[in-house]
Protein backbone atom coordinates (compact mmCIF):
# COMPACT_ATOMS: atom_id res chain seq x y z
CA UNK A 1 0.00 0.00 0.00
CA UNK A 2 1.33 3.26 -0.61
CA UNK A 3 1.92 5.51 2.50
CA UNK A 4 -0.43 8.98 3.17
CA UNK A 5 -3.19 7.98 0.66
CA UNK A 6 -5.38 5.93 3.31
CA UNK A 7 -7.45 7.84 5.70
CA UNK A 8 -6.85 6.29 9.31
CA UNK A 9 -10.29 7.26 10.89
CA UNK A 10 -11.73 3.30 9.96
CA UNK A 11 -14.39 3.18 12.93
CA UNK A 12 -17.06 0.10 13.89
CA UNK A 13 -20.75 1.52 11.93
CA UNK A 14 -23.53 -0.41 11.59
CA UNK A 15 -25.28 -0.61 8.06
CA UNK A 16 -29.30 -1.09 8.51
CA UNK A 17 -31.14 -2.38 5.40
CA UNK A 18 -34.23 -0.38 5.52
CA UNK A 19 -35.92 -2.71 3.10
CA UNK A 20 -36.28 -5.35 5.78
CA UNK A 21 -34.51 -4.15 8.77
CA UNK A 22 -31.38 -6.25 8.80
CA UNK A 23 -28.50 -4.56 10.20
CA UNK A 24 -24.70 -5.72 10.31
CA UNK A 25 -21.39 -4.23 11.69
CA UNK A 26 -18.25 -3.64 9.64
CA UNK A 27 -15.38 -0.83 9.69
CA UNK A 28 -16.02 2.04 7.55
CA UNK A 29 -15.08 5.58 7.34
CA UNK A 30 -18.50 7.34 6.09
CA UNK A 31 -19.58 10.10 8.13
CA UNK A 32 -23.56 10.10 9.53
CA UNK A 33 -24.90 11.92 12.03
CA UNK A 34 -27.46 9.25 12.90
CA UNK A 35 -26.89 6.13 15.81
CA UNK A 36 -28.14 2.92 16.64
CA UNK A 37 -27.35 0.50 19.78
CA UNK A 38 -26.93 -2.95 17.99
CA UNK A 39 -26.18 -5.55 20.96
CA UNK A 40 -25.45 -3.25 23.83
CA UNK A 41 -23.38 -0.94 21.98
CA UNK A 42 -24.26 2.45 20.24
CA UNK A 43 -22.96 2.52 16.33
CA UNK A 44 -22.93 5.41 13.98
CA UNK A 45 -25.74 4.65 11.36
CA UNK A 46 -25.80 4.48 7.75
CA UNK A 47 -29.11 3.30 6.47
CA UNK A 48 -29.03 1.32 2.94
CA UNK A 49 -32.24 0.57 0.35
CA UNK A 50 -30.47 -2.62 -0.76
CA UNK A 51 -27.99 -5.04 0.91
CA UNK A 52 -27.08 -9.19 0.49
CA UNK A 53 -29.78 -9.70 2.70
CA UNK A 54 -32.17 -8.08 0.29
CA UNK A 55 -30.62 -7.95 -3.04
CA UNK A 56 -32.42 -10.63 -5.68
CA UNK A 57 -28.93 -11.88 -6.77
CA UNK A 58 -28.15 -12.90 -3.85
CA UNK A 59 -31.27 -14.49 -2.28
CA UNK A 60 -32.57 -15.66 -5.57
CA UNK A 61 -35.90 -13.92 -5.05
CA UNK A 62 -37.07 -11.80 -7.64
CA UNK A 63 -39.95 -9.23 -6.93
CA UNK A 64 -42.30 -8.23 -9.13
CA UNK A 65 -42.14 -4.11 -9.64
CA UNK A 66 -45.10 -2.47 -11.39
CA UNK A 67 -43.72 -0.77 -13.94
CA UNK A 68 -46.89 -0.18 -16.26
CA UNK A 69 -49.01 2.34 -13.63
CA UNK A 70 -45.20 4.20 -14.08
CA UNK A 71 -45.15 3.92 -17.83
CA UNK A 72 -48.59 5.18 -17.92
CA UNK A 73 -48.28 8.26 -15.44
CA UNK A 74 -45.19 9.45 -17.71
CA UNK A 75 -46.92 9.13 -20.73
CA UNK A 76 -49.90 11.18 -19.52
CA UNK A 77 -47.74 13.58 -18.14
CA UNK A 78 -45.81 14.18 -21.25
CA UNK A 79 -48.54 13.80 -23.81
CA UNK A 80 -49.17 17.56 -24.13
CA UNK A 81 -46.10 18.04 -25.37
CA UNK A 82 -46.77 15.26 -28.25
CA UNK A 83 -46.30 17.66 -32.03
């Protein structure tokens, strides 16, 4: 590793998947202003949408988004601009 091109403030924070409120501990330097006590100990927070507990790669789920009411609302929206 090269020397003075690592930051040295790697601290315990606990990531919490907010899609179903799994939350794990690793070393991290992001900054957050938000805490959470995870097994007797407080942890800065950083809250995630998608993690390996959630991801459909990983737990060979896949969920079913409803992409047409989307389609539909855009194309309504942007119809009066239609030449």
């Amino acid at each position: 590793m090269q020397k003075g091109i690592h930051p040295e403030n790697y601290r315990l924070v606990a990531f919490k998947d907010m899609s179903n409120e799994d939350v794990f501990i690793t070393k991290s330097t992001a900054n957050t202003n938000e805490t959470i006590e995870f097994e007797g100990t407080e942890y800065p927070l950083i809250k995630l949408e998608i993690s390996r507990t959630s991801h459909p790669f990983y737990t060979g789920e896949s969920k079913l988004i409803d992409t047409a009411g989307r389609i539909d609302k855009f194309k309504n929206k942007y119809s009066k601009f239609k030449k």
